[in-house]
Protein backbone atom coordinates (compact mmCIF):
# COMPACT_ATOMS: atom_id res chain seq x y z
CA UNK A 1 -49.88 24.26 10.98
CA UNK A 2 -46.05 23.20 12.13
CA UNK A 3 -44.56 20.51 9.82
CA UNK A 4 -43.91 18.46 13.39
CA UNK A 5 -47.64 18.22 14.05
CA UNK A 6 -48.64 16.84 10.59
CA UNK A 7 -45.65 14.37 11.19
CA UNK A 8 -46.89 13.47 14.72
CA UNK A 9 -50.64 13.31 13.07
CA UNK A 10 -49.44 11.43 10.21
CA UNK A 11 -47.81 8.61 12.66
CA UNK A 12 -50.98 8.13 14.52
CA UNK A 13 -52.92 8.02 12.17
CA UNK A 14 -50.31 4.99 10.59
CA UNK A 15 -49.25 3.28 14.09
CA UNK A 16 -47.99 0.15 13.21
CA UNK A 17 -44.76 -0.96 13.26
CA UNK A 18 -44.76 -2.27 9.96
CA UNK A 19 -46.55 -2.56 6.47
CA UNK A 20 -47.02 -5.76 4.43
CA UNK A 21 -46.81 -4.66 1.05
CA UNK A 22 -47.76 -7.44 -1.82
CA UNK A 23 -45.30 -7.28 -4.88
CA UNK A 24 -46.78 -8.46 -8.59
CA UNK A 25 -44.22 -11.59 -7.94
CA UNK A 26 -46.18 -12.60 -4.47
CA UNK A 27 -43.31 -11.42 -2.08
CA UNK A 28 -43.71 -9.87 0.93
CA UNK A 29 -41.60 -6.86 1.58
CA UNK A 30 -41.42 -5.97 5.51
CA UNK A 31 -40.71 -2.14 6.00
CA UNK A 32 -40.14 -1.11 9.54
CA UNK A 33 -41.09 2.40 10.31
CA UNK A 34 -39.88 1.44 14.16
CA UNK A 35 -36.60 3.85 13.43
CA UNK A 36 -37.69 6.36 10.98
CA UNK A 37 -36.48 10.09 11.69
CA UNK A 38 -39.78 11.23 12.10
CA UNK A 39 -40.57 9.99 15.20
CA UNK A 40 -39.37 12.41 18.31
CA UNK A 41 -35.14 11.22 18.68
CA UNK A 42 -33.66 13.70 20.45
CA UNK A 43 -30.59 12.87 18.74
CA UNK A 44 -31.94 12.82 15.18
CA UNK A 45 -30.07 16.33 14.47
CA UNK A 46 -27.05 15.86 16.65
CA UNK A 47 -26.07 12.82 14.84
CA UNK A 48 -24.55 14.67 11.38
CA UNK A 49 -22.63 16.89 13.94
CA UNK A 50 -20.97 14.18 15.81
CA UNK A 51 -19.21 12.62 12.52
CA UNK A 52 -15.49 12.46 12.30
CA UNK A 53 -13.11 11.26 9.63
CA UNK A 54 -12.17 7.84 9.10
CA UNK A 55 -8.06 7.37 10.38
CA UNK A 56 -5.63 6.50 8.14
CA UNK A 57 -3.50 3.97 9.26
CA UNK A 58 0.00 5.30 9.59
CA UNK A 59 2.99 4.18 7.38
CA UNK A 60 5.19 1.92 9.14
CA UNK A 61 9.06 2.97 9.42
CA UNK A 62 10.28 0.01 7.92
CA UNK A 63 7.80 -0.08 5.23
CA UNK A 64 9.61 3.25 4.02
CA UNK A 65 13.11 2.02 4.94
CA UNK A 66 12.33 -1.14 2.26
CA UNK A 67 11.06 1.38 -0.26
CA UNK A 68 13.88 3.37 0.43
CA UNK A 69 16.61 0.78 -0.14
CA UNK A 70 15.01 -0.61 -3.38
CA UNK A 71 15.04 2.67 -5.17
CA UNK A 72 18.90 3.28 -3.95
CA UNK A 73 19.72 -0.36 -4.54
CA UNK A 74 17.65 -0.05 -7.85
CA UNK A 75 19.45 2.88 -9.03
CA UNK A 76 23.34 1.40 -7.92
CA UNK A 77 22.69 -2.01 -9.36
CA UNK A 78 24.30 -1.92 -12.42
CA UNK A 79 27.01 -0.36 -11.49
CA UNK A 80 27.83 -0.21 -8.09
CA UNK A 81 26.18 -3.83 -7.79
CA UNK A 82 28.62 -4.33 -4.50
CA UNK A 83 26.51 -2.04 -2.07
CA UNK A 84 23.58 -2.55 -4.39
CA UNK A 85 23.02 -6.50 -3.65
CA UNK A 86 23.47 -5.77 0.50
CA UNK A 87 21.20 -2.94 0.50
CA UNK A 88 18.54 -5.18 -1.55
CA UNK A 89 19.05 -8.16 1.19
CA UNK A 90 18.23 -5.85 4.14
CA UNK A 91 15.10 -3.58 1.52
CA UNK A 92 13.77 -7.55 1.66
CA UNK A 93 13.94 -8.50 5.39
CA UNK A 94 12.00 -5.09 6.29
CA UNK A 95 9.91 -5.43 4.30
CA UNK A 96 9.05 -9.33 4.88
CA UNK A 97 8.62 -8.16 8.73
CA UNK A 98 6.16 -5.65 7.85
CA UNK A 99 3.98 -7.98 5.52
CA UNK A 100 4.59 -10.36 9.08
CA UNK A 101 3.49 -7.53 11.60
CA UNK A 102 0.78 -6.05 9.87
CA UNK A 103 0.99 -2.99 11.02
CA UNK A 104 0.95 -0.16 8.61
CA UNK A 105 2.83 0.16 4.92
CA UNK A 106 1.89 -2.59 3.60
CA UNK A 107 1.65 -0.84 0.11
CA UNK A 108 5.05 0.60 0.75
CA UNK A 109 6.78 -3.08 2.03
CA UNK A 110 5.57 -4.68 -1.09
CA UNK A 111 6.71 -1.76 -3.73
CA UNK A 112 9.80 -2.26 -1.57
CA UNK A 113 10.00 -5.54 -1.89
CA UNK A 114 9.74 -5.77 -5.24
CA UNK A 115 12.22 -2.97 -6.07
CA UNK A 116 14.88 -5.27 -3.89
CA UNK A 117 13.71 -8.81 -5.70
CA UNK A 118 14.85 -6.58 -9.27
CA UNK A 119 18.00 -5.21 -7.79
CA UNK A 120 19.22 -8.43 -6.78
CA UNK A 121 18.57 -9.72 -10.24
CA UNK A 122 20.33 -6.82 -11.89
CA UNK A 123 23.10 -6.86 -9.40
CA UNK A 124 23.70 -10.71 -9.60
CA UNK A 125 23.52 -10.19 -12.94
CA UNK A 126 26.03 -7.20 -12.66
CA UNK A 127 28.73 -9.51 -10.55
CA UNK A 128 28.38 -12.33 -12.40
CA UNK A 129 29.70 -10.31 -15.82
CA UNK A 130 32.49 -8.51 -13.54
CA UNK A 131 33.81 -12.05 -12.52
CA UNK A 132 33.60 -13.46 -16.13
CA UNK A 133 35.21 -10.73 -17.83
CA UNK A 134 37.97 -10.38 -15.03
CA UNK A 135 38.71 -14.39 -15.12
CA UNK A 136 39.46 -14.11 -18.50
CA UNK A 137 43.14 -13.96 -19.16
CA UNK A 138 42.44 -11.44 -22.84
CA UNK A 139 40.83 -9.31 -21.07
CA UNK A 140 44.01 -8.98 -18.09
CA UNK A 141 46.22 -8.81 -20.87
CA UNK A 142 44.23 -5.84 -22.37
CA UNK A 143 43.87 -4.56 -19.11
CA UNK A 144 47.71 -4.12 -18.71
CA UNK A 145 48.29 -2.98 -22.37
CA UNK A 146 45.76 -0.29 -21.43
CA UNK A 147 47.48 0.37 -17.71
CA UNK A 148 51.45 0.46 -19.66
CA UNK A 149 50.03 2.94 -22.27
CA UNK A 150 48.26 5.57 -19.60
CA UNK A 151 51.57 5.19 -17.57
CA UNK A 152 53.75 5.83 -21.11
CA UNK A 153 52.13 9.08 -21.43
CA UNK A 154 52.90 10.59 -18.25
């Protein structure tokens, strides 16, 4: 006897749509055999061939761009804080307009974004000891001192 005939016999024989069965906490559970895969679906086999992957959604350019100019501005800060603070301002602004468009990246615009809030703080940081050390009139009297004795030698 074919395994589709005892299904087919076994359904008939059942034939309702659904069985009340009495739990020892007096619930009813419903169980609908109206879309079980015994039944005769046409489409019952075809529907494991038909599945595809899920799609990624795509980084966004200027999710990379604000990763990309945190780790340079990250790695300049402390001492090339100049080009360090300019690249963290524009690292920031890309990656605020990705967290705004909502595209793709938002991973990368917020890693980004974070590098450039750090570099900022290192490279304010950074400026703020260049300008106090070069206001003070010692350290421009050292500086010359140093300056007079590397042109001595020459």
């Amino acid at each position: 006897m074919d395994i589709n005939k005892i299904i087919k016999i076994h359904i008939r024989i059942i034939h309702i749509k659904t069985i009340h069965i009495r739990t020892h906490r007096t619930r009813t559970i419903q169980i609908n055999y109206q879309n079980t895969p015994y039944q005769n679906n046409p489409n019952q086999y075809n529907q494991y061939q038909q599945y595809q992957a899920p799609v990624q959604p795509q980084s966004n350019g200027m999710a990379v761009g604000a990763l990309i100019c945190g780790i340079i501005g990250f790695i300049l800060s402390c001492c090339l804080w100049y080009i360090a603070i300019p690249l963290s301002i524009a690292g920031l602004v890309l990656g605020i307009l990705v967290l705004k468009n909502k595209k793709g990246g938002k991973t990368l615009a917020i890693v980004g974004i974070i590098l450039c809030a750090i570099t900022m703080i290192i490279g304010i940081f950074a400026a703020i000891m260049v300008i106090a050390v070069a206001s003070n009139p010692e350290f421009s009297n050292m500086y010359q001192d140093m300056l007079n004795e590397i042109q001595s030698s020459y």
